[in-house]
N, C-alpha and C. Protein backbone atom coordinates (compact mmCIF):
# COMPACT_ATOMS: atom_id res chain seq x y z
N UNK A 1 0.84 -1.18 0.00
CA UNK A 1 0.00 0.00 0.00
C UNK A 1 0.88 1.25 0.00
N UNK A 2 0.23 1.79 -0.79
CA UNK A 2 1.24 3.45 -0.97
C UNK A 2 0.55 4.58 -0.22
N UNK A 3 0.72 5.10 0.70
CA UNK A 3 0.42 6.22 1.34
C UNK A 3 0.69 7.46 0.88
N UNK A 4 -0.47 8.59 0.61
CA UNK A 4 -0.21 9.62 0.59
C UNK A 4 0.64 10.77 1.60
N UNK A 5 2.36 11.58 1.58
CA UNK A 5 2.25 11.79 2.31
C UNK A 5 1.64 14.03 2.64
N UNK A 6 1.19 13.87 3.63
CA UNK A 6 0.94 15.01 3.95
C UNK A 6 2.27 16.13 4.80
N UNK A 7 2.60 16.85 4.36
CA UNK A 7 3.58 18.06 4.58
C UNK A 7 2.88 19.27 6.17
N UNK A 8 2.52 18.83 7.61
CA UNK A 8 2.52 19.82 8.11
C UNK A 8 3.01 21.29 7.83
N UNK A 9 2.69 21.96 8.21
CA UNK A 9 3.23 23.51 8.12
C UNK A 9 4.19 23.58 9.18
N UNK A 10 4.51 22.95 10.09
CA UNK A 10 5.33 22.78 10.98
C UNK A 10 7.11 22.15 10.30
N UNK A 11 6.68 21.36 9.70
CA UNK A 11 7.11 19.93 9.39
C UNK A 11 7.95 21.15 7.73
N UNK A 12 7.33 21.46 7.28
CA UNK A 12 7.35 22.32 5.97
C UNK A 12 8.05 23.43 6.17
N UNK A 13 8.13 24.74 7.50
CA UNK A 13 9.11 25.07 8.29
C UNK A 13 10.44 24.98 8.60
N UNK A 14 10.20 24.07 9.26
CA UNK A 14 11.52 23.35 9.69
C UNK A 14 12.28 22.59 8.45
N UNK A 15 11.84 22.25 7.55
CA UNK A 15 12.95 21.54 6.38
C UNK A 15 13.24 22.86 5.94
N UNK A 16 12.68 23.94 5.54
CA UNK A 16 12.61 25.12 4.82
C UNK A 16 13.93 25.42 5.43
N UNK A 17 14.25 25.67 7.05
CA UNK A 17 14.91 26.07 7.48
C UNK A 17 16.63 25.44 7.50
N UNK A 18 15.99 23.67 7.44
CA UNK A 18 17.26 22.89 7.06
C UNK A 18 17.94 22.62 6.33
N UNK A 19 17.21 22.89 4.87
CA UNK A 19 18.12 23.24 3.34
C UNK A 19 18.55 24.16 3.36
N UNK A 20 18.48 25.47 3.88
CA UNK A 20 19.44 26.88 3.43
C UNK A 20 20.90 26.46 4.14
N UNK A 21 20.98 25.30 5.32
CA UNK A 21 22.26 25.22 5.66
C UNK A 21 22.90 23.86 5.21
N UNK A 22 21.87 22.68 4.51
CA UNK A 22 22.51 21.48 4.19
C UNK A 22 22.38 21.22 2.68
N UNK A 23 22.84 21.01 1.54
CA UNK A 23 22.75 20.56 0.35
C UNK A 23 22.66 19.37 0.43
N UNK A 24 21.91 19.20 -0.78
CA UNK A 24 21.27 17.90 -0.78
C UNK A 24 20.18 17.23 -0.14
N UNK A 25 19.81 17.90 0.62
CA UNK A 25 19.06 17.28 1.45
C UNK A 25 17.45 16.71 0.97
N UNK A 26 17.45 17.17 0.14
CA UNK A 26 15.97 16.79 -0.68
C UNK A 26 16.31 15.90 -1.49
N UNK A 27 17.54 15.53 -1.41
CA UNK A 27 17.66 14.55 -1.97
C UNK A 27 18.08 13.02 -1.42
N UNK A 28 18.38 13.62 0.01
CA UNK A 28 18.07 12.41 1.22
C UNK A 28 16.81 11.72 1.41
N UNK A 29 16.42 13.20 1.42
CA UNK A 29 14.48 12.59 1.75
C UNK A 29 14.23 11.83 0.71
N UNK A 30 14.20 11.40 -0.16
CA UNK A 30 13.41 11.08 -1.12
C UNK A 30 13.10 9.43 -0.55
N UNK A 31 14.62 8.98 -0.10
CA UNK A 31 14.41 7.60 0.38
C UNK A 31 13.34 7.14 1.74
N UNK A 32 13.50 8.67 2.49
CA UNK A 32 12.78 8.75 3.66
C UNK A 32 11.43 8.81 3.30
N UNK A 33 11.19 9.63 2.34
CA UNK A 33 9.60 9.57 2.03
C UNK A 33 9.05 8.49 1.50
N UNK A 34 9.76 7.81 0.91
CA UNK A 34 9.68 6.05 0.29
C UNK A 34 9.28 5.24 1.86
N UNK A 35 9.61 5.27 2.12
CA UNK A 35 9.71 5.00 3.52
C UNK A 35 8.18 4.81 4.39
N UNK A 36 8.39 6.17 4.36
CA UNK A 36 7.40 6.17 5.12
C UNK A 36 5.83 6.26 4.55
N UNK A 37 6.17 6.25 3.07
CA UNK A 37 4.87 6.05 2.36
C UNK A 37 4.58 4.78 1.92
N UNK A 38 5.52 3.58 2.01
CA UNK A 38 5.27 2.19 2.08
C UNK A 38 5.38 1.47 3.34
N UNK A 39 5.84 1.88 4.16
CA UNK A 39 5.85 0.90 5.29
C UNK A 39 5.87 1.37 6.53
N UNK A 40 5.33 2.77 6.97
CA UNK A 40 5.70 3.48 8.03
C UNK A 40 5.08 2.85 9.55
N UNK A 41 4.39 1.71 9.55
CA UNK A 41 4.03 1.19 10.58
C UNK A 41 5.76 0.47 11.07
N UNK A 42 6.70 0.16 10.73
CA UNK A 42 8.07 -0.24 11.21
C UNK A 42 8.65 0.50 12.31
N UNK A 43 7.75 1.78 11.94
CA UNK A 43 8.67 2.72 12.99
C UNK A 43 8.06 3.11 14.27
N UNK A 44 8.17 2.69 15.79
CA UNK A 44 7.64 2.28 16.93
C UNK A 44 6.98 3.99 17.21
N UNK A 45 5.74 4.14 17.68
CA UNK A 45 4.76 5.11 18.55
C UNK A 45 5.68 5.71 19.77
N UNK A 46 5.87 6.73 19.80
CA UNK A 46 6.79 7.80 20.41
C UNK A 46 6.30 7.34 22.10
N UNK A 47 6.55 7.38 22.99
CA UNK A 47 6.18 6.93 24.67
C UNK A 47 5.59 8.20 24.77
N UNK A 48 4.75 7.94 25.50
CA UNK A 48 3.75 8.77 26.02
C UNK A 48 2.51 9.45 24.59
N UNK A 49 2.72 8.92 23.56
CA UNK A 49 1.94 9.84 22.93
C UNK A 49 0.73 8.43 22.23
N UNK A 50 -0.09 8.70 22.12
CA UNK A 50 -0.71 7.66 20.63
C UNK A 50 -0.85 7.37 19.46
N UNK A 51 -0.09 8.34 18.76
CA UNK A 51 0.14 8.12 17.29
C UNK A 51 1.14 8.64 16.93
N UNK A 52 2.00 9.47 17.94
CA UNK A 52 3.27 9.76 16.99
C UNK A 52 4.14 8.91 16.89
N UNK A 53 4.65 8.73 15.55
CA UNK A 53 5.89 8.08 15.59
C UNK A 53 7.55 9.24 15.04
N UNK A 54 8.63 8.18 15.39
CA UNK A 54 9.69 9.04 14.89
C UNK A 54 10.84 7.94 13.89
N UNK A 55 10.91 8.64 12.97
CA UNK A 55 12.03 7.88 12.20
C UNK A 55 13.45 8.72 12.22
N UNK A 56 15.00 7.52 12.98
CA UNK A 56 15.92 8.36 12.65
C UNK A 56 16.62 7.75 11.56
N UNK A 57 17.74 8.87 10.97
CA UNK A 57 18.61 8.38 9.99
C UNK A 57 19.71 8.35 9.88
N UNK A 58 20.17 7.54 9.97
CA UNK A 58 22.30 7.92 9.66
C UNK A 58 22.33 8.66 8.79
N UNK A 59 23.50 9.59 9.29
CA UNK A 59 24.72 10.54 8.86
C UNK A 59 25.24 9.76 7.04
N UNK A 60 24.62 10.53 6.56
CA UNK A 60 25.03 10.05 4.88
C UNK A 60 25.20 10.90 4.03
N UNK A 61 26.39 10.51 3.08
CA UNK A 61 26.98 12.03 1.93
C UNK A 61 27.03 13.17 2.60
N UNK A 62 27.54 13.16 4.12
CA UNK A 62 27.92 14.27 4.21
C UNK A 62 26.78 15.52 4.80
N UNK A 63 25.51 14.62 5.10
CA UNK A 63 24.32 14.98 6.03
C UNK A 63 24.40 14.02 7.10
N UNK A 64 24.01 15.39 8.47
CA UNK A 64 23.97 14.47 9.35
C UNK A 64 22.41 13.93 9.74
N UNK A 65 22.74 13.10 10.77
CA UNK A 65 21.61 12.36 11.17
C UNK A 65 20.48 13.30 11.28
N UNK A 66 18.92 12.59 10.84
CA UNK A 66 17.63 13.65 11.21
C UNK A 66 16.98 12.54 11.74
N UNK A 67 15.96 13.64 12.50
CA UNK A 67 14.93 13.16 13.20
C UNK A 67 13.56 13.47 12.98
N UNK A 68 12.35 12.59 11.97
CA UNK A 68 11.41 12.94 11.37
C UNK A 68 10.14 12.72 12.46
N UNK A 69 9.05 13.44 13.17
CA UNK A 69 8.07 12.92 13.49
C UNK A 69 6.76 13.02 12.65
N UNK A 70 6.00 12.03 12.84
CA UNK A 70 4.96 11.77 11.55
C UNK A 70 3.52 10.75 12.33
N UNK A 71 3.16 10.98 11.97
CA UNK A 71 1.75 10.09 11.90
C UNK A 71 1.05 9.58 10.74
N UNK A 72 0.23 8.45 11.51
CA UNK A 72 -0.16 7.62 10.28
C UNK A 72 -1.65 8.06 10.46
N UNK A 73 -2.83 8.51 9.58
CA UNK A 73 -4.03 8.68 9.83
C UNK A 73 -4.77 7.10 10.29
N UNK A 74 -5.85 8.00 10.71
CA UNK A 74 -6.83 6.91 11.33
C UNK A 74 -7.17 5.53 10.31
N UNK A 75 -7.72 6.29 8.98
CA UNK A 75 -7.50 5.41 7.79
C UNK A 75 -6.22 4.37 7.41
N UNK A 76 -5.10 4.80 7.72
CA UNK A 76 -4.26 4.43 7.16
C UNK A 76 -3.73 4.56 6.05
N UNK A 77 -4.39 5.91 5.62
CA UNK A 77 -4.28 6.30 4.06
C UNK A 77 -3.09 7.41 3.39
N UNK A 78 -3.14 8.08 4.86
CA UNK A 78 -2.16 9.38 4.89
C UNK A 78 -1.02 9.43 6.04
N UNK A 79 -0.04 9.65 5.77
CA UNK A 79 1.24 9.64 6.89
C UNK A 79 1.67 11.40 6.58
N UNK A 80 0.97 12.02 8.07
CA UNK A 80 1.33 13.37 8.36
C UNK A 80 2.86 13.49 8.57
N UNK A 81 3.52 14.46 8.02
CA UNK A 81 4.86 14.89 8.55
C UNK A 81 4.43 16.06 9.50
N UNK A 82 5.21 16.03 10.58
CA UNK A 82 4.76 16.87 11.68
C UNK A 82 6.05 17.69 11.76
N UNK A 83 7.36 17.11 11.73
CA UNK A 83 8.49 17.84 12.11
C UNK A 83 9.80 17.36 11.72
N UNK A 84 11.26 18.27 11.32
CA UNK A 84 12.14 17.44 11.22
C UNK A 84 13.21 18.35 12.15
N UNK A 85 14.22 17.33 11.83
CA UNK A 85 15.48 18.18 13.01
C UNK A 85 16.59 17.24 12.93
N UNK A 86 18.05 18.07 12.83
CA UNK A 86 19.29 17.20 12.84
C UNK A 86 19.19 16.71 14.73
N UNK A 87 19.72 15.59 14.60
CA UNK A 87 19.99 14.70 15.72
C UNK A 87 21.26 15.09 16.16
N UNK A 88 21.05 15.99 17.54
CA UNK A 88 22.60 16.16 17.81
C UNK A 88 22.92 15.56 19.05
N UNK A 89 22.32 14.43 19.44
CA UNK A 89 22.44 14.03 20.51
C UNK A 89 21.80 12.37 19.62
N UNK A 90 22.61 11.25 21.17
CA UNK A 90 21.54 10.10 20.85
C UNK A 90 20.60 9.80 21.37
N UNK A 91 19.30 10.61 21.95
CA UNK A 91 18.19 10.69 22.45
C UNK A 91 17.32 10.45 21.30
């Protein structure tokens, strides 16, 4: 099943803000959005919350690690992007 994904304004923000300092980076995502538009149930429900989840990523070409949070709709039809952020810690 292929999921539509949806772009928060939050989520849309914050990348906005993370390409003016990383190249390439839209071109990282692409695998991430693959991702999470075929199989995003892999990635475990955040503690304490009920539907968020978070996907991280290794440090690749020279980008470092991010940290995506997202949800899957009630349907199962749509996977919200809520937020992204380099991982500067291993939390």
């Amino acid at each position: 099943m292929h999921r539509t994904l949806i772009h928060d304004h939050t989520y849309t923000a914050a990348l906005a803000a993370l390409s003016q300092n990383l190249r390439r980076l839209d071109d990282a995502l692409v695998g991430v959005e693959w991702a999470l538009a075929t199989n995003p149930e892999v990635y475990d429900v955040m503690r304490g919350t009920a539907y968020t989840r978070i996907l991280k990523t290794d440090a690749l070409g020279g980008l470092p690690p991010l940290r995506i949070w997202f949800r899957i709709d009630e349907q199962g039809q749509h996977v919200h992007l809520l937020y992204i952020e380099i991982i500067d810690d291993e939390s």
